[in-house]
PDB file of N, CA and C in Angstrom:
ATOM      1  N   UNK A   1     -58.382  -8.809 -40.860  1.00  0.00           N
ATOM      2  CA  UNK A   1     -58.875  -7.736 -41.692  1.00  0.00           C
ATOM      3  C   UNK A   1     -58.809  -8.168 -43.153  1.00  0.00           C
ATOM      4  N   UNK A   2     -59.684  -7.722 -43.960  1.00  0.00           N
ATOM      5  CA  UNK A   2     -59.964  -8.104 -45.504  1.00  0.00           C
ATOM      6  C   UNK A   2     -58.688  -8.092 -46.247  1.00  0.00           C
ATOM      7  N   UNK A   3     -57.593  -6.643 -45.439  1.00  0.00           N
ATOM      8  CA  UNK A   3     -56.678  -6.074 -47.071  1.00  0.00           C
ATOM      9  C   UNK A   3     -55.454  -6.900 -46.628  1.00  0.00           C
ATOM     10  N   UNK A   4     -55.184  -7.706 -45.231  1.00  0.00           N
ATOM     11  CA  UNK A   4     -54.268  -9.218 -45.072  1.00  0.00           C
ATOM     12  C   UNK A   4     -54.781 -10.506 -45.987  1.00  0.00           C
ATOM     13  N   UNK A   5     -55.940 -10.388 -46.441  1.00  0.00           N
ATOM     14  CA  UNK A   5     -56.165 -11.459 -47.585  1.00  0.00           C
ATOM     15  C   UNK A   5     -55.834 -11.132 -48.845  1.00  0.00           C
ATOM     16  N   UNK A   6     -54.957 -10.716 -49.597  1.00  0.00           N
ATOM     17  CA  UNK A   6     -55.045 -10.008 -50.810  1.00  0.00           C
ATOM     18  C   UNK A   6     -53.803 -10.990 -51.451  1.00  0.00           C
ATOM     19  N   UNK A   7     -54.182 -11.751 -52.595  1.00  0.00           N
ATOM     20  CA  UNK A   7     -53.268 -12.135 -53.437  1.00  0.00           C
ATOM     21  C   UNK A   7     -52.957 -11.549 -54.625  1.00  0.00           C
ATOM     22  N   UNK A   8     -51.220 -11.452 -54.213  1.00  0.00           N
ATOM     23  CA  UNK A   8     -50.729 -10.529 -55.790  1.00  0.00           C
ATOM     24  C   UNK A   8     -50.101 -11.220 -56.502  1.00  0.00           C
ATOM     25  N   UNK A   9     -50.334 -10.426 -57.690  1.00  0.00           N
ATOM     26  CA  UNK A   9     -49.323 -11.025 -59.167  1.00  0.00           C
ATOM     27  C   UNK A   9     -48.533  -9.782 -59.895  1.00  0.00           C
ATOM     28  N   UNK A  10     -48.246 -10.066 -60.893  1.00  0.00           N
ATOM     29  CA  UNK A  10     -47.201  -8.715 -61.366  1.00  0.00           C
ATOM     30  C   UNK A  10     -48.353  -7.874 -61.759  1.00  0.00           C
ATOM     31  N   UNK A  11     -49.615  -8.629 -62.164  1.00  0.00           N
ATOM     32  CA  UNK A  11     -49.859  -7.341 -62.647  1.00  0.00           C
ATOM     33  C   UNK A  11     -51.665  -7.156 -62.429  1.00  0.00           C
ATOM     34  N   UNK A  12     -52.086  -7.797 -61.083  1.00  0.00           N
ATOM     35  CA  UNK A  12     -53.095  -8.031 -60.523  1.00  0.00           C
ATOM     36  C   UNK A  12     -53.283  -8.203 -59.036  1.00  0.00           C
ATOM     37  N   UNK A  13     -53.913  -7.426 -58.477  1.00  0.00           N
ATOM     38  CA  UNK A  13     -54.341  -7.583 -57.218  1.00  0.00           C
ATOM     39  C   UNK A  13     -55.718  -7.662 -56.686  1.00  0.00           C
ATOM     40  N   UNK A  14     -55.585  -8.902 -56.136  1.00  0.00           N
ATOM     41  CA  UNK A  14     -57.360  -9.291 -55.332  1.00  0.00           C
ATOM     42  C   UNK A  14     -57.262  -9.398 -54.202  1.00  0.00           C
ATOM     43  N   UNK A  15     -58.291  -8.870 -53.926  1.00  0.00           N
ATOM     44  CA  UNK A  15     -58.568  -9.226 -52.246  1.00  0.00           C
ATOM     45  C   UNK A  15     -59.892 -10.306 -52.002  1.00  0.00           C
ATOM     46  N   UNK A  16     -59.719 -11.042 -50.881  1.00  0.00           N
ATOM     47  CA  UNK A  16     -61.206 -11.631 -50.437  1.00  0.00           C
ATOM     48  C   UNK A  16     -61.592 -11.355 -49.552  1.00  0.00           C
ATOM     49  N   UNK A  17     -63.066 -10.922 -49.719  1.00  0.00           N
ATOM     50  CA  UNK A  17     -63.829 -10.621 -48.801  1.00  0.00           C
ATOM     51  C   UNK A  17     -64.033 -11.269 -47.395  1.00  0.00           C
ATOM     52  N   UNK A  18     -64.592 -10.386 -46.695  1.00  0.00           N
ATOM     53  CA  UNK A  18     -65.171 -11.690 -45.561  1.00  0.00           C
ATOM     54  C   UNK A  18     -65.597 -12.851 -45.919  1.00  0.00           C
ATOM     55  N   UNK A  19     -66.701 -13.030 -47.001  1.00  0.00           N
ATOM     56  CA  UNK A  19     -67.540 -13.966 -46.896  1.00  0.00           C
ATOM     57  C   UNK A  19     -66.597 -14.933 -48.247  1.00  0.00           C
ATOM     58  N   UNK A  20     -66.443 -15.850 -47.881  1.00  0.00           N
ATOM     59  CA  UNK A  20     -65.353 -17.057 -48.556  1.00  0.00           C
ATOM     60  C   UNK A  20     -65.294 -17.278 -49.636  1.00  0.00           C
ATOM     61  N   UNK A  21     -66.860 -16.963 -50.295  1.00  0.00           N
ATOM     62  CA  UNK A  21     -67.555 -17.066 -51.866  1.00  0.00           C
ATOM     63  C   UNK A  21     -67.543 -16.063 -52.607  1.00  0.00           C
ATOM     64  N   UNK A  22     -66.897 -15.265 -52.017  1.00  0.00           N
ATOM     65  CA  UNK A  22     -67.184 -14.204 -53.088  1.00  0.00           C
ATOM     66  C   UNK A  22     -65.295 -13.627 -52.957  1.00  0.00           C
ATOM     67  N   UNK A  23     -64.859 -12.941 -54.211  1.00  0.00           N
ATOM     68  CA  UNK A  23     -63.560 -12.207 -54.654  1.00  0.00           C
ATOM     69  C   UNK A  23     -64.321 -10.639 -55.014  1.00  0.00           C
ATOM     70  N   UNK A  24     -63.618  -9.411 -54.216  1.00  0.00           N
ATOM     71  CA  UNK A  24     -63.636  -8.169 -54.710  1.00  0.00           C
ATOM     72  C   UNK A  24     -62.477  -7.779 -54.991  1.00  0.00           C
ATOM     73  N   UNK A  25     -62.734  -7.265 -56.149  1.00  0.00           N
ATOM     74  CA  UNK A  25     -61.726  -6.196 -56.603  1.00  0.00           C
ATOM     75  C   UNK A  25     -60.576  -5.279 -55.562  1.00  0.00           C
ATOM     76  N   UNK A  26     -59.384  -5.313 -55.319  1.00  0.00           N
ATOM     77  CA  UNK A  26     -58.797  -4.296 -54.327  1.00  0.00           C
ATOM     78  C   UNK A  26     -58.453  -3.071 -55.678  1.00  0.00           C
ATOM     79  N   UNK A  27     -58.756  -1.981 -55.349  1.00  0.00           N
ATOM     80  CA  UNK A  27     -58.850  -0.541 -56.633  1.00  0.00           C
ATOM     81  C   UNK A  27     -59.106  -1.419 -57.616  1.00  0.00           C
ATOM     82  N   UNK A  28     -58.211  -0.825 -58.646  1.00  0.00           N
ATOM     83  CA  UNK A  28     -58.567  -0.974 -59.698  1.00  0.00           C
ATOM     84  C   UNK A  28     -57.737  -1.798 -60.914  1.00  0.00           C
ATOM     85  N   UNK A  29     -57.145  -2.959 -60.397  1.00  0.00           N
ATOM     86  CA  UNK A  29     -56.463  -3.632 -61.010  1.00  0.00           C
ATOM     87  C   UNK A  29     -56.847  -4.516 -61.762  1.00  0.00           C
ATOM     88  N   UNK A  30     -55.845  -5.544 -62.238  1.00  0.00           N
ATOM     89  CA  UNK A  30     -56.273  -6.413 -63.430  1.00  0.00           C
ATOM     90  C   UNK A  30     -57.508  -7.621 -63.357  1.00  0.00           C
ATOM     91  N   UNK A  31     -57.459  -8.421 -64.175  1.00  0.00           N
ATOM     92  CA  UNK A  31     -58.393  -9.452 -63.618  1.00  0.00           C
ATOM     93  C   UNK A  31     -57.766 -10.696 -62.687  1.00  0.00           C
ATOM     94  N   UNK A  32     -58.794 -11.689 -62.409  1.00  0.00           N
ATOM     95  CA  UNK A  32     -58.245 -12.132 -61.244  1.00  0.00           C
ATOM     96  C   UNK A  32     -57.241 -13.553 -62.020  1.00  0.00           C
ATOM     97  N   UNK A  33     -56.778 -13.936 -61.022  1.00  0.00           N
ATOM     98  CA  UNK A  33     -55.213 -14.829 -61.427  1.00  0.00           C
ATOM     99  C   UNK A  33     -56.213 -16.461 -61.846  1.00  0.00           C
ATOM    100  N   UNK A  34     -55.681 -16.437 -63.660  1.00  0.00           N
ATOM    101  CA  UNK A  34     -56.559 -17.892 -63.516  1.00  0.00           C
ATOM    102  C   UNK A  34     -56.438 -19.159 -62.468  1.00  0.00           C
ATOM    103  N   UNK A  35     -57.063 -20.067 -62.943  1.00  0.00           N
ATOM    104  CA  UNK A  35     -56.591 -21.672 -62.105  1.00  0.00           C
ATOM    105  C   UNK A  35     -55.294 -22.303 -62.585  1.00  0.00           C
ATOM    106  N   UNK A  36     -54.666 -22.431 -61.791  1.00  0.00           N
ATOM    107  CA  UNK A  36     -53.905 -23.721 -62.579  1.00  0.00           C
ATOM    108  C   UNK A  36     -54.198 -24.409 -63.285  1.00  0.00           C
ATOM    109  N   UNK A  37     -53.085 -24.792 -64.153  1.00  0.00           N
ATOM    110  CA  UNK A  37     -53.382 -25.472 -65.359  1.00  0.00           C
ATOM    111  C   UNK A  37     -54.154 -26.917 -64.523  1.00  0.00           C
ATOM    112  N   UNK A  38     -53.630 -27.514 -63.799  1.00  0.00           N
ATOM    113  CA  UNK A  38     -53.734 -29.075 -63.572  1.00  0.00           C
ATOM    114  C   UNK A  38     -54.772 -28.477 -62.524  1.00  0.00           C
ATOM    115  N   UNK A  39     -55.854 -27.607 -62.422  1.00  0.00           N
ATOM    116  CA  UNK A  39     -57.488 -27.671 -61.558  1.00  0.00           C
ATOM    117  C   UNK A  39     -57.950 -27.868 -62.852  1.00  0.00           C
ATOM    118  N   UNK A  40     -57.632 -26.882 -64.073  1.00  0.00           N
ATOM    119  CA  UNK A  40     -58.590 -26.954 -65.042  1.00  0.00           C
ATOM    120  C   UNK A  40     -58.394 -28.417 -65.866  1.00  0.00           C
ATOM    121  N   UNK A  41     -57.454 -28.919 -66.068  1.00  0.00           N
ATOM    122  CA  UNK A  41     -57.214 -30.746 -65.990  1.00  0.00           C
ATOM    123  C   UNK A  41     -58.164 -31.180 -65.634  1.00  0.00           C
ATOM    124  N   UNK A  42     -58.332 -31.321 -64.605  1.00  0.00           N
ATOM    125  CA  UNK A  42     -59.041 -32.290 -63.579  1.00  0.00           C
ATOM    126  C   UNK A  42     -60.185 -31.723 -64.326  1.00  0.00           C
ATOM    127  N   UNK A  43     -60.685 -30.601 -63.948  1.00  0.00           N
ATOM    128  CA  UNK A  43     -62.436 -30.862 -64.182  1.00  0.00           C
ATOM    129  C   UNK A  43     -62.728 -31.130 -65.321  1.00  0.00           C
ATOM    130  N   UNK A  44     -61.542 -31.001 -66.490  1.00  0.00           N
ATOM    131  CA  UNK A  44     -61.905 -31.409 -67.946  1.00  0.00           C
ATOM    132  C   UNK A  44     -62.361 -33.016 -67.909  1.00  0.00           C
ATOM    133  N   UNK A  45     -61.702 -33.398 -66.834  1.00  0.00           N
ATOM    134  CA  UNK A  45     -61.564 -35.274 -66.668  1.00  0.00           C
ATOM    135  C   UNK A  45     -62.599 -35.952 -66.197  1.00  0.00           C
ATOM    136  N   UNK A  46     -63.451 -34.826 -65.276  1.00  0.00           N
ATOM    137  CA  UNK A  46     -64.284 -35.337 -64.490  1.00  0.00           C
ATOM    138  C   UNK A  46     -65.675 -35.057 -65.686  1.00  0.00           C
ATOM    139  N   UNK A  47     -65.340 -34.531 -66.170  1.00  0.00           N
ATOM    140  CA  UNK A  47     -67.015 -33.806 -67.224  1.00  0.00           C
ATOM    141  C   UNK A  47     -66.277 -35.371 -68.305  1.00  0.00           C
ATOM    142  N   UNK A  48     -65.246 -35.532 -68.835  1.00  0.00           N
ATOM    143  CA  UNK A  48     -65.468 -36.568 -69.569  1.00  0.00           C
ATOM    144  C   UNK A  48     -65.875 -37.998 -69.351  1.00  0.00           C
ATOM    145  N   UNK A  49     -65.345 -38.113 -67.903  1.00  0.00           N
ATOM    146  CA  UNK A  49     -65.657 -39.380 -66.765  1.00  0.00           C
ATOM    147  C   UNK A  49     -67.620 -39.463 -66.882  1.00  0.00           C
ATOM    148  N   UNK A  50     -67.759 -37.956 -66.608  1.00  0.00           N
ATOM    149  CA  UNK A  50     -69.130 -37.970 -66.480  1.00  0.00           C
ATOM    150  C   UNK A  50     -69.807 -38.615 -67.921  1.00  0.00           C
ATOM    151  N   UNK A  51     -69.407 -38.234 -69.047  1.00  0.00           N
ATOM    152  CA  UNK A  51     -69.991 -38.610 -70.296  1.00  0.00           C
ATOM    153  C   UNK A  51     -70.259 -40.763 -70.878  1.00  0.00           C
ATOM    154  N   UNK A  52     -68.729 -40.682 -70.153  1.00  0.00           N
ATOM    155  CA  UNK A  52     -68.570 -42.159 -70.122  1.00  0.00           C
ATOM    156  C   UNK A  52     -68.940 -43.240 -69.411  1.00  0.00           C
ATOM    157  N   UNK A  53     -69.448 -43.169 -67.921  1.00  0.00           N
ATOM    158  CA  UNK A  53     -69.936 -43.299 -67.192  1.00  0.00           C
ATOM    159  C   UNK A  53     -71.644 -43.840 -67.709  1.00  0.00           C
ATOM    160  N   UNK A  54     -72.124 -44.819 -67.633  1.00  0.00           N
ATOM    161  CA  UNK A  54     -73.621 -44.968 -67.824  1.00  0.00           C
ATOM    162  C   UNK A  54     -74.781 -44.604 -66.617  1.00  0.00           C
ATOM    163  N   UNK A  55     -73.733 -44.528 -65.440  1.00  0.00           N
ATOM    164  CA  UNK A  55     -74.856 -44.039 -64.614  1.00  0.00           C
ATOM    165  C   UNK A  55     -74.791 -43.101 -64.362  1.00  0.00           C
ATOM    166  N   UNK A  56     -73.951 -42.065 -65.226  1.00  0.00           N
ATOM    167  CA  UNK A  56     -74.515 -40.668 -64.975  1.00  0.00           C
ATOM    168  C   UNK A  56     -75.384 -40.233 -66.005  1.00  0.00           C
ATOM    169  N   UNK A  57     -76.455 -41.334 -66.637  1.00  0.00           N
ATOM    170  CA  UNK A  57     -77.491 -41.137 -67.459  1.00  0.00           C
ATOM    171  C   UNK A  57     -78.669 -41.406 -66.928  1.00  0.00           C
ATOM    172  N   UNK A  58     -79.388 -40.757 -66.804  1.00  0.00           N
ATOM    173  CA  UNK A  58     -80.771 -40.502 -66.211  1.00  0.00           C
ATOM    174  C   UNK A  58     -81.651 -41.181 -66.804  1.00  0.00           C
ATOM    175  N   UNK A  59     -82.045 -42.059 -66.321  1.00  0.00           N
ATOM    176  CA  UNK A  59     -83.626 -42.790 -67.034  1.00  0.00           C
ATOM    177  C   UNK A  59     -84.729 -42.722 -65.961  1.00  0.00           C
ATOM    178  N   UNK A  60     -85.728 -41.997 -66.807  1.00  0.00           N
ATOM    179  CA  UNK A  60     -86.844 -41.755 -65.800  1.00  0.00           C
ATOM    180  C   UNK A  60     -87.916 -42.837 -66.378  1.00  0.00           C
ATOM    181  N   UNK A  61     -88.518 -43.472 -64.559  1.00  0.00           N
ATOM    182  CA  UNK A  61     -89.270 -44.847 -65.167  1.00  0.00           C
ATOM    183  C   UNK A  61     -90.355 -44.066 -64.056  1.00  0.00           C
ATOM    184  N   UNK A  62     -91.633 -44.147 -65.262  1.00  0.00           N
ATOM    185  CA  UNK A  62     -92.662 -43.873 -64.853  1.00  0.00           C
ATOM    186  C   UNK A  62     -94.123 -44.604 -64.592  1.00  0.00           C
ATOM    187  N   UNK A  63     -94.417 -45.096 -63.473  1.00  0.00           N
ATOM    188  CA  UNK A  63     -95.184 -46.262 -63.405  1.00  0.00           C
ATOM    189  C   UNK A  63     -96.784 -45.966 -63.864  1.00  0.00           C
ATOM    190  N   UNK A  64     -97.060 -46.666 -64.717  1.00  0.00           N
ATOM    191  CA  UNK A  64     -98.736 -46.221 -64.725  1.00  0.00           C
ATOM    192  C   UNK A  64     -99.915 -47.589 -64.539  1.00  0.00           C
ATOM    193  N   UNK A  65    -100.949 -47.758 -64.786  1.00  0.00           N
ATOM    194  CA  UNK A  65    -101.785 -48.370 -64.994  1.00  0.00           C
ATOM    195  C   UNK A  65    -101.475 -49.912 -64.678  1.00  0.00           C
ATOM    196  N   UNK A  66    -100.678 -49.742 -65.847  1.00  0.00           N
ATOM    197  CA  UNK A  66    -100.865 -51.487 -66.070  1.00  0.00           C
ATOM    198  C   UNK A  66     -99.151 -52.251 -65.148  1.00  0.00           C
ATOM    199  N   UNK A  67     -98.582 -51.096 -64.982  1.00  0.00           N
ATOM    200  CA  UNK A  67     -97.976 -51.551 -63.718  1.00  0.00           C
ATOM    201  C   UNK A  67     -98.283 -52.139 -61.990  1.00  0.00           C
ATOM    202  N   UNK A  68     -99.536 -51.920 -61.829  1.00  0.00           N
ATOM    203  CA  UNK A  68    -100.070 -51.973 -60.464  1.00  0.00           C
ATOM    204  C   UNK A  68    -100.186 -53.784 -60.830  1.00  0.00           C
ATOM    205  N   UNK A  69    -100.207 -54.270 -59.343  1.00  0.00           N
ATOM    206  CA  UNK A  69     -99.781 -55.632 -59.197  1.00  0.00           C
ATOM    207  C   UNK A  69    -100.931 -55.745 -57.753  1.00  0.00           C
ATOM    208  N   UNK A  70    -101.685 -56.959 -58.325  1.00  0.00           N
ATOM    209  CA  UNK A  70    -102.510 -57.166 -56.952  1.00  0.00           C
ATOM    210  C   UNK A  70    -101.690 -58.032 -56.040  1.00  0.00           C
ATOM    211  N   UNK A  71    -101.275 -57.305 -54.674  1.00  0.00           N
ATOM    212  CA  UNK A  71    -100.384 -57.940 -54.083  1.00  0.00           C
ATOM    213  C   UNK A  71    -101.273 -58.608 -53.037  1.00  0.00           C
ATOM    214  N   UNK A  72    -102.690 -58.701 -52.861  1.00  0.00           N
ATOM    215  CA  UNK A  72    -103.770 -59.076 -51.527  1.00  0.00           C
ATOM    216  C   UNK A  72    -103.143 -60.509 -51.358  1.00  0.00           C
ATOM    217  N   UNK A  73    -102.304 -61.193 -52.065  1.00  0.00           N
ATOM    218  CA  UNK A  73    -102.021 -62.584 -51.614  1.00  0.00           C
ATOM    219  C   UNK A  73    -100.652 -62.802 -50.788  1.00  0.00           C
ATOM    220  N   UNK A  74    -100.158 -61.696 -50.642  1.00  0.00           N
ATOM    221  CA  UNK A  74     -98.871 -61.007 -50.114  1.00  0.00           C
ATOM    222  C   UNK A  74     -97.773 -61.475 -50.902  1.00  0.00           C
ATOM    223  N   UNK A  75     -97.623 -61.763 -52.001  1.00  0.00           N
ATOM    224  CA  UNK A  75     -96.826 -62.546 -53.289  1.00  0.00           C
ATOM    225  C   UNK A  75     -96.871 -61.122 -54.024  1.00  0.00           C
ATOM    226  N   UNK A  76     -95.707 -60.368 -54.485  1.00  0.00           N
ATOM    227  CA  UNK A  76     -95.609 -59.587 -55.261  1.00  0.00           C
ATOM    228  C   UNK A  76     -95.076 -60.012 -56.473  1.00  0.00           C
ATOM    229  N   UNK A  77     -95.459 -60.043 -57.683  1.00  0.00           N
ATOM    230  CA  UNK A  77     -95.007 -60.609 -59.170  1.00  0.00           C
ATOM    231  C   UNK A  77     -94.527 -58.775 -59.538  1.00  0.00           C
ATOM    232  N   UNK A  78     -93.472 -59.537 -60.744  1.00  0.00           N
ATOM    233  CA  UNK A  78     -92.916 -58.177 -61.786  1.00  0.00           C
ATOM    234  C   UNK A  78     -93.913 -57.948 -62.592  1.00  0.00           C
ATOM    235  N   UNK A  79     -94.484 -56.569 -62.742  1.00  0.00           N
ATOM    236  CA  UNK A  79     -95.319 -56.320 -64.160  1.00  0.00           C
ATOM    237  C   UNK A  79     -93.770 -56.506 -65.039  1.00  0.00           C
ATOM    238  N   UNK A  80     -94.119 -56.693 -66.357  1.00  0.00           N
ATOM    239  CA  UNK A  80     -93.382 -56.853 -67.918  1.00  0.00           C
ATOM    240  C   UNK A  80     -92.479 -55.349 -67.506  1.00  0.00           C
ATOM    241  N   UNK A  81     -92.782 -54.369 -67.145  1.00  0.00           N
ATOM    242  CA  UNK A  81     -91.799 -53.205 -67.240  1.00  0.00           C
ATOM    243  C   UNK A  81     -90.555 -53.193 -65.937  1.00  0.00           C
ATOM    244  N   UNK A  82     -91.534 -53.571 -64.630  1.00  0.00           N
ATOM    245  CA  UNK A  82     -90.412 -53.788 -63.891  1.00  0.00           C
ATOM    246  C   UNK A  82     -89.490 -54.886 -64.161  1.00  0.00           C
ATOM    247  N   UNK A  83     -90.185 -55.895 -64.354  1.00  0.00           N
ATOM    248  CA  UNK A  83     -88.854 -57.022 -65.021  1.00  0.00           C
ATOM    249  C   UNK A  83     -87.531 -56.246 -66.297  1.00  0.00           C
ATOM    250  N   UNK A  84     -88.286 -55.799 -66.783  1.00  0.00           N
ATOM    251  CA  UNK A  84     -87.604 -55.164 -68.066  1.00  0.00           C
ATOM    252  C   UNK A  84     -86.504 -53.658 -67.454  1.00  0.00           C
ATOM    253  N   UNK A  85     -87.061 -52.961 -66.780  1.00  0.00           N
ATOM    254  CA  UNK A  85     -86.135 -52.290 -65.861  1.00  0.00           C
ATOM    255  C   UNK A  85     -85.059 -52.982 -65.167  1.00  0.00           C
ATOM    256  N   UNK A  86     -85.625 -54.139 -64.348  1.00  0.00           N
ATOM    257  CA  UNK A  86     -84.610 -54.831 -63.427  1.00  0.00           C
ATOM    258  C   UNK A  86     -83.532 -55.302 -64.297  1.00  0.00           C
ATOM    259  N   UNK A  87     -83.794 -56.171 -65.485  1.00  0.00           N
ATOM    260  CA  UNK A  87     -83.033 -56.609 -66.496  1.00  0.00           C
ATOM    261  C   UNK A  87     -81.701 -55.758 -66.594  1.00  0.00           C
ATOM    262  N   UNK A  88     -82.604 -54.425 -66.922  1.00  0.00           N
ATOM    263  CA  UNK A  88     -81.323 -53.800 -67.308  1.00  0.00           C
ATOM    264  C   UNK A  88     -80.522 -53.371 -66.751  1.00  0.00           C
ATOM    265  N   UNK A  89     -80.639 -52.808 -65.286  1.00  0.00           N
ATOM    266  CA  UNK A  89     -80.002 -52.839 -64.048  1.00  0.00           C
ATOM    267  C   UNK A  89     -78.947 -53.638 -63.906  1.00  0.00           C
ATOM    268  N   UNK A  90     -79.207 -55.156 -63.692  1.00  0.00           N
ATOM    269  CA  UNK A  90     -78.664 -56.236 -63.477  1.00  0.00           C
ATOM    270  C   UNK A  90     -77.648 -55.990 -64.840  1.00  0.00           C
ATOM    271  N   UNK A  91     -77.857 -56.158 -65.736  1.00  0.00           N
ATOM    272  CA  UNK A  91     -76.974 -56.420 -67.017  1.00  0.00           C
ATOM    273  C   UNK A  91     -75.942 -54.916 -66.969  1.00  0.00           C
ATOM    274  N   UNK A  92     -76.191 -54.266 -66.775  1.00  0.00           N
ATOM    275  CA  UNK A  92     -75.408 -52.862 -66.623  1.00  0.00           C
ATOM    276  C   UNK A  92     -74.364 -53.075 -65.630  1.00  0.00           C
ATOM    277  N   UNK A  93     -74.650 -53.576 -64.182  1.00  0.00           N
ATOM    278  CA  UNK A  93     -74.445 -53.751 -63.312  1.00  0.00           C
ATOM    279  C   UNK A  93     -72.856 -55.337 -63.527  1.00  0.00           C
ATOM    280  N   UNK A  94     -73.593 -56.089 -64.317  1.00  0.00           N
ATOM    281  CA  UNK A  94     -72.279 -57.397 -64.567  1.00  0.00           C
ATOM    282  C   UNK A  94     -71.646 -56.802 -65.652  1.00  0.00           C
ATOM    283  N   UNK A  95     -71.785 -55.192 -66.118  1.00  0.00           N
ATOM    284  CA  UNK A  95     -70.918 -54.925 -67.464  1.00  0.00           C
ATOM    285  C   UNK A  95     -70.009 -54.324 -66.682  1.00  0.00           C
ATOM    286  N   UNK A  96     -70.165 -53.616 -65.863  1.00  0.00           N
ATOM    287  CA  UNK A  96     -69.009 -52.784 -64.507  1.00  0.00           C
ATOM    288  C   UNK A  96     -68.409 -53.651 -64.185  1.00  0.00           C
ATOM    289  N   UNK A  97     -68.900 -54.579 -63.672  1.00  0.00           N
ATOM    290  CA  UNK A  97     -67.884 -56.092 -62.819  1.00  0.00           C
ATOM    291  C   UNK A  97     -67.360 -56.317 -63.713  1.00  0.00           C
ATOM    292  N   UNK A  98     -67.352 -56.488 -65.114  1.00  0.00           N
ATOM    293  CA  UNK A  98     -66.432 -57.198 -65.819  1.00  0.00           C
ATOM    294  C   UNK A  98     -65.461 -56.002 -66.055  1.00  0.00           C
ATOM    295  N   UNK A  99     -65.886 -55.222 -66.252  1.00  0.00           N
ATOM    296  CA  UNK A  99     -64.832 -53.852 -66.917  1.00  0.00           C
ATOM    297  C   UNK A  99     -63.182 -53.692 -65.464  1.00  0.00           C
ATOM    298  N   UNK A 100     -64.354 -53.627 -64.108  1.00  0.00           N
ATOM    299  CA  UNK A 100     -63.263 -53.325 -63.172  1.00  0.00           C
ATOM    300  C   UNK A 100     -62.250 -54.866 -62.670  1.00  0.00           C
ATOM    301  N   UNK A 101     -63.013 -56.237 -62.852  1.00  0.00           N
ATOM    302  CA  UNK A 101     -62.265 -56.887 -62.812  1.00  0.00           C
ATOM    303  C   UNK A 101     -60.559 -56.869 -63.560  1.00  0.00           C
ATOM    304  N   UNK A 102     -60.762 -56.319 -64.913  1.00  0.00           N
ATOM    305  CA  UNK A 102     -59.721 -56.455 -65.392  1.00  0.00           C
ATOM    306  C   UNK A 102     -58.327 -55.847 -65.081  1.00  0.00           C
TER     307      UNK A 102
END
């Protein structure tokens, strides 16, 4: 039953609903009990991880025109942009290896 789920504090009471995602109010009490200090830690760590991180930067590569490659000889060559993409891949890629080697 719902009112066996109810966590109290001195000066707040919640209940949870059936459904797992959602918190209702039991009457009319206080607001609900923050996070721990060390949840709200962590996600501070993970949003800064995220900032520092280069591949959580989005580069959108958009192929047009002068990217198309006649492949009828079954030999595929780099247009100048995919080389220049791959480049940077690769070089991003030996800047991690060196960072985690250490």
């Amino acid at each position: 039953m719902a009112s066996d789920l109810c966590i109290e504090r001195k000066d707040s009471k919640w209940e949870i609903s059936d459904s797992p995602a959602k918190k209702q109010r039991c009457e009319d009490y206080g607001s609900p009990p923050p996070l721990c200090s060390s949840a709200e830690e962590e996600k501070e760590k993970e949003k800064e991880k995220e900032k520092e991180d280069p591949r959580s930067k989005i580069v959108v590569y958009n192929y047009d025109d002068s990217d198309v490659e006649d492949d009828s000889d079954g030999m595929h060559e780099f247009t100048e942009r995919e080389y220049q993409e791959h480049h940077r891949q690769m070089t991003e890629s030996d800047v991690r290896l060196k960072i985690s080697r250490r």
